[in-house]
C-alpha atoms as a PDB file:
ATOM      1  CA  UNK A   1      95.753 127.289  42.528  1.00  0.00           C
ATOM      2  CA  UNK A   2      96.080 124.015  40.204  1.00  0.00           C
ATOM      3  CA  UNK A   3      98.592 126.191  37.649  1.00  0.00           C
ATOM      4  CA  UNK A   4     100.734 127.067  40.871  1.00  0.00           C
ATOM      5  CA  UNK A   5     100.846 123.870  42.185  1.00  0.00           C
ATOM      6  CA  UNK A   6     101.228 121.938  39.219  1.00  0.00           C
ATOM      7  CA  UNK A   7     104.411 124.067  37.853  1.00  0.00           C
ATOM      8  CA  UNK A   8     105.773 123.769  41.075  1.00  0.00           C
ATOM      9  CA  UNK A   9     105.622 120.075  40.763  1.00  0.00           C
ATOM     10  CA  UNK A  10     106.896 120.122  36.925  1.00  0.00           C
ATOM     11  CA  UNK A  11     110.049 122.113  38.104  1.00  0.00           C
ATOM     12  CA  UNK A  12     110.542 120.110  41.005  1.00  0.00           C
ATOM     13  CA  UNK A  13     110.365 116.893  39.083  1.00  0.00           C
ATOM     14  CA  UNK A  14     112.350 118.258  36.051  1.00  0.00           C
ATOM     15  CA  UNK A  15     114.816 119.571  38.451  1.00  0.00           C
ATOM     16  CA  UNK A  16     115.073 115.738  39.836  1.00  0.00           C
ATOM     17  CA  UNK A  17     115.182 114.470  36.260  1.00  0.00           C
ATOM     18  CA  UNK A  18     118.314 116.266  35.057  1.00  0.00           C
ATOM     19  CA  UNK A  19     119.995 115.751  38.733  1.00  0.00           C
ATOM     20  CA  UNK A  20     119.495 111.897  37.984  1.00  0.00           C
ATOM     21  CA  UNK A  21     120.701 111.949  34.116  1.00  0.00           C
ATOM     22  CA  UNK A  22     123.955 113.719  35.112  1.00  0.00           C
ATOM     23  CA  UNK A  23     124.745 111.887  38.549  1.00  0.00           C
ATOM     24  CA  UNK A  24     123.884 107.991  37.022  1.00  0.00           C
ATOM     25  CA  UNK A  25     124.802 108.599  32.759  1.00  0.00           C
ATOM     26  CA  UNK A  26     126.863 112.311  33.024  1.00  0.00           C
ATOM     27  CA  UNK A  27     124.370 113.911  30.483  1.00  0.00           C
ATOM     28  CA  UNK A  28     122.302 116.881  30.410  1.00  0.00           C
ATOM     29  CA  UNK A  29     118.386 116.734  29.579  1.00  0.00           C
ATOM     30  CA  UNK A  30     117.850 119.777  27.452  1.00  0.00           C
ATOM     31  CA  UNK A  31     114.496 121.904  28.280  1.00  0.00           C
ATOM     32  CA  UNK A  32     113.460 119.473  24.363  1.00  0.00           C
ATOM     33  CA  UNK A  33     114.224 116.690  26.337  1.00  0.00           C
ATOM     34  CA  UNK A  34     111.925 117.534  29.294  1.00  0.00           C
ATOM     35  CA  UNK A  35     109.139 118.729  27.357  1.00  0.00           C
ATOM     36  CA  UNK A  36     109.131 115.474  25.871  1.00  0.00           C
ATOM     37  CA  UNK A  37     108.443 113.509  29.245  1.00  0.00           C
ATOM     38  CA  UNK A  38     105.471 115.676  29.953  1.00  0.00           C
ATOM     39  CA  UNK A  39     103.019 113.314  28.144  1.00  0.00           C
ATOM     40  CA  UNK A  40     104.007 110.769  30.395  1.00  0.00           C
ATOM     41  CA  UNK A  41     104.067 112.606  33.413  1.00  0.00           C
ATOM     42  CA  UNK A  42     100.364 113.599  32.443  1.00  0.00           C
ATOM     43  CA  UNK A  43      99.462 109.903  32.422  1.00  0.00           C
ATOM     44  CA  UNK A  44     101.344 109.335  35.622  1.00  0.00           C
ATOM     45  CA  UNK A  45      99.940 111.975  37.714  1.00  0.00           C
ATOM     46  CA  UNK A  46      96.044 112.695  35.557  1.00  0.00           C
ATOM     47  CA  UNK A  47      95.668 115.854  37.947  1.00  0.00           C
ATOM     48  CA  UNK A  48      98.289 117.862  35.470  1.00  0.00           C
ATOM     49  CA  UNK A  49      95.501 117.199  32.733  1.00  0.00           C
ATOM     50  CA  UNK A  50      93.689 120.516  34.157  1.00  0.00           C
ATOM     51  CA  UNK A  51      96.533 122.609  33.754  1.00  0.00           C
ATOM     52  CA  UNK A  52      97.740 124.386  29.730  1.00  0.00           C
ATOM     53  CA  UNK A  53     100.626 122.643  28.727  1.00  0.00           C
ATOM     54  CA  UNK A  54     101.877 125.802  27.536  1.00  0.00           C
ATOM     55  CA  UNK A  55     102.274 126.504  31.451  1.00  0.00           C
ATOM     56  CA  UNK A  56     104.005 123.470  32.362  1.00  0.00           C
ATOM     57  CA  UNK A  57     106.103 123.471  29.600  1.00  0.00           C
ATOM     58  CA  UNK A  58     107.212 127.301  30.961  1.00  0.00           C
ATOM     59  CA  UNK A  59     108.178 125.492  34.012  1.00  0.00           C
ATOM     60  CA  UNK A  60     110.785 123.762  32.252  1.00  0.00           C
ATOM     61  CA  UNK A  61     112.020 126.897  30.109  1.00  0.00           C
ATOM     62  CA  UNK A  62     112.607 128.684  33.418  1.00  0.00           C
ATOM     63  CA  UNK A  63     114.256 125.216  35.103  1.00  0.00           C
ATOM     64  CA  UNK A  64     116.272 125.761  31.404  1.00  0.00           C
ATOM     65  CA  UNK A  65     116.976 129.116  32.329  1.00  0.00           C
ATOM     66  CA  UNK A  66     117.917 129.036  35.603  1.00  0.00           C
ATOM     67  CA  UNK A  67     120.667 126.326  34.816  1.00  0.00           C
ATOM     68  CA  UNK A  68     122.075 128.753  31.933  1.00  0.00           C
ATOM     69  CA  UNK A  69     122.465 131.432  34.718  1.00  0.00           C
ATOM     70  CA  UNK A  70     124.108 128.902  36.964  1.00  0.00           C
ATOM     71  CA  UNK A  71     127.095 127.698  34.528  1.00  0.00           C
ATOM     72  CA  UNK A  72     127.149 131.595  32.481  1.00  0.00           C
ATOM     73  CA  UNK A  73     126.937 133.634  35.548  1.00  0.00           C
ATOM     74  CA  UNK A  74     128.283 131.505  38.431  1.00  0.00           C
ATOM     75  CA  UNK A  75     124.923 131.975  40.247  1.00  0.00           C
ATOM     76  CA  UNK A  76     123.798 129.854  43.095  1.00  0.00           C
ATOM     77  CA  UNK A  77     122.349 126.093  41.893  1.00  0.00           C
ATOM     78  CA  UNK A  78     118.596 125.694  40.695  1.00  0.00           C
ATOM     79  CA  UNK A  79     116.721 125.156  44.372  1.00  0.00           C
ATOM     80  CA  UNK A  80     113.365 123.060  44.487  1.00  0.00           C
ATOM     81  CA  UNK A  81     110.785 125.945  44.318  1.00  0.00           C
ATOM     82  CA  UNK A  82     108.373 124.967  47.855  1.00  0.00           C
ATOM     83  CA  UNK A  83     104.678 125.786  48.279  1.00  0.00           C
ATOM     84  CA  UNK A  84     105.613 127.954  51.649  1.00  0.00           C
ATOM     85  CA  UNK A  85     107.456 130.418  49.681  1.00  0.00           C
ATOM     86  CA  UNK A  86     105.250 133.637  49.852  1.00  0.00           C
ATOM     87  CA  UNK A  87     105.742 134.241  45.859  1.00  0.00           C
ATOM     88  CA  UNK A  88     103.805 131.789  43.585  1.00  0.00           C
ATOM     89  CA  UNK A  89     103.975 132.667  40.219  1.00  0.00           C
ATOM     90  CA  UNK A  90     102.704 130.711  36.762  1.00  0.00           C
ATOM     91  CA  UNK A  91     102.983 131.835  32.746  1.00  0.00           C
ATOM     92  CA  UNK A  92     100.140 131.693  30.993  1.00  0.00           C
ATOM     93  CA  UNK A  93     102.016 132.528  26.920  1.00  0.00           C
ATOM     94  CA  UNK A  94      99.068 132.496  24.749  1.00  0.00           C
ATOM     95  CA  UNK A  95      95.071 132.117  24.256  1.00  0.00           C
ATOM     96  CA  UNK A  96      94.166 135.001  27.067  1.00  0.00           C
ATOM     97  CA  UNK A  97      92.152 137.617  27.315  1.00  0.00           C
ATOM     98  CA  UNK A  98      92.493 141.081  29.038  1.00  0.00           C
ATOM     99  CA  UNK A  99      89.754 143.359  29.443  1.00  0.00           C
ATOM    100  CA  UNK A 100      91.748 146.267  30.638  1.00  0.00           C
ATOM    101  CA  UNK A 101      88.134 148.351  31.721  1.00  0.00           C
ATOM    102  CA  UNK A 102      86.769 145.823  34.232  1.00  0.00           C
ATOM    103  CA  UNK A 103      89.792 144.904  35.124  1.00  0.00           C
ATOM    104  CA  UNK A 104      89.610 140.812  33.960  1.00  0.00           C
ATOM    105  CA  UNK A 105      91.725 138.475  32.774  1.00  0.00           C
ATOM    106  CA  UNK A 106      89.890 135.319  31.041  1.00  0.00           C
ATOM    107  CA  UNK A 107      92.462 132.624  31.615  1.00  0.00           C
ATOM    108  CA  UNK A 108      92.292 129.009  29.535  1.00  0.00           C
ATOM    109  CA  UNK A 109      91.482 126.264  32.228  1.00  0.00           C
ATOM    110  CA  UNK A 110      90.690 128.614  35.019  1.00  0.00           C
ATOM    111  CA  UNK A 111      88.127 130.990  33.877  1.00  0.00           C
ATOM    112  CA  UNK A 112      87.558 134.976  34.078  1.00  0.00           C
ATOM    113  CA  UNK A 113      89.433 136.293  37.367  1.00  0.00           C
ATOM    114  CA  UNK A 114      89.277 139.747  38.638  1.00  0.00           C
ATOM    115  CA  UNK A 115      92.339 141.368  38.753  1.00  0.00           C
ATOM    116  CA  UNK A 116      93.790 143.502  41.583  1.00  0.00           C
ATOM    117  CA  UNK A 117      96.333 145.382  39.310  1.00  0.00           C
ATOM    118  CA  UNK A 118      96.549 145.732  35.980  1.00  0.00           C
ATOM    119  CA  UNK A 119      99.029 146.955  33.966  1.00  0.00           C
ATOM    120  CA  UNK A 120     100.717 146.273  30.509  1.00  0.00           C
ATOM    121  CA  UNK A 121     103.732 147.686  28.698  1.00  0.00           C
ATOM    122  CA  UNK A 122     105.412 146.701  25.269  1.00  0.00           C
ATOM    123  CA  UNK A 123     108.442 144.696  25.408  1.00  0.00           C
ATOM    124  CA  UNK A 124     110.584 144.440  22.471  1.00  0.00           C
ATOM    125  CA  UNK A 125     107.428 145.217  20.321  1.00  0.00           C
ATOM    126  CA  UNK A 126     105.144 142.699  21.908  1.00  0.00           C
ATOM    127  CA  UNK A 127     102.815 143.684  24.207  1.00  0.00           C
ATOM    128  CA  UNK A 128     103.052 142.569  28.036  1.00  0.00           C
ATOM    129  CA  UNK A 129     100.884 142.300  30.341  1.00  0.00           C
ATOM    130  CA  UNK A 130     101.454 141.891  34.105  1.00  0.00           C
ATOM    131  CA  UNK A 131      98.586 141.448  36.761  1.00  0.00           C
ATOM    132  CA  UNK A 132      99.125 140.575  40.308  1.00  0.00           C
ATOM    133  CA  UNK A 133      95.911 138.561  41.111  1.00  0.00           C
ATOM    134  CA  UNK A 134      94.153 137.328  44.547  1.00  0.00           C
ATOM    135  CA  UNK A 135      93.074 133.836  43.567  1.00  0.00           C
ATOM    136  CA  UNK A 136      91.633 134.018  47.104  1.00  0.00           C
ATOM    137  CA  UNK A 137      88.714 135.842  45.564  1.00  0.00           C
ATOM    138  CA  UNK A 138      85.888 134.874  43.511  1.00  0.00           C
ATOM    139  CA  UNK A 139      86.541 133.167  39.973  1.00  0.00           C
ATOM    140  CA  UNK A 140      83.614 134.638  37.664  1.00  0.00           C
ATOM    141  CA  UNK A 141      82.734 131.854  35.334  1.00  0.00           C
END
């Protein structure tokens, strides 16, 4: 649950960040830019230690991403993501293992988890793998 709530509180803060730099100096803070603060926002808050930067710096690529849809496609603003909503998700890119036969996922920073569902597919010739997991349950160590 530290990836999840961590993320959440990277996009949130990013989110804050690049509200701030437009409203008070009228310029944008590229996805670069916030991936750049997240050494000091480690030192701020030590608890985002525990969590792989690769995830936190996702958290910014899909803040990034959700900005391009807004000014490409005309969708709806980026919203502050909140720990009620039902769907909690986190990116784990690289240093993961799947052992598709007992249905595990070894995850850096959390441990082996068992997996409810396990699938995988390729995806423009990289292989994906998507798992929907019940973090309620036991973490095998």
């Amino acid at each position: 649950m530290k990836h999840i709530h961590a993320c959440r509180f990277v996009y949130n803060h990013s989110l804050e960040q690049k509200i701030r730099a437009y409203e008070q100096e009228g310029r944008n803070l590229s996805c670069f830019d916030l991936n750049n603060r997240l050494p000091a926002l480690k030192e701020e808050h030590p608890w985002l230690k525990a969590v792989t930067s690769q995830s936190l710096q996702s958290a910014n690529k899909n803040l990034d991403n959700a900005f391009t849809r807004f000014f490409r496609e005309k969708k709806g603003f980026p919203q502050f993501k909140s720990k009620k909503n039902p769907v909690q998700s986190f990116q784990i890119p690289q240093h993961y293992t799947v052992d598709f036969e007992r249905h595990r996922i070894k995850l850096p920073k959390i441990g082996e988890i068992k997996t409810v569902c396990l699938s995988s597919s390729l995806h423009r010739g990289n292989e994906v793998c998507h798992s929907l997991c019940d973090f309620d349950r036991e973490v095998v160590r």
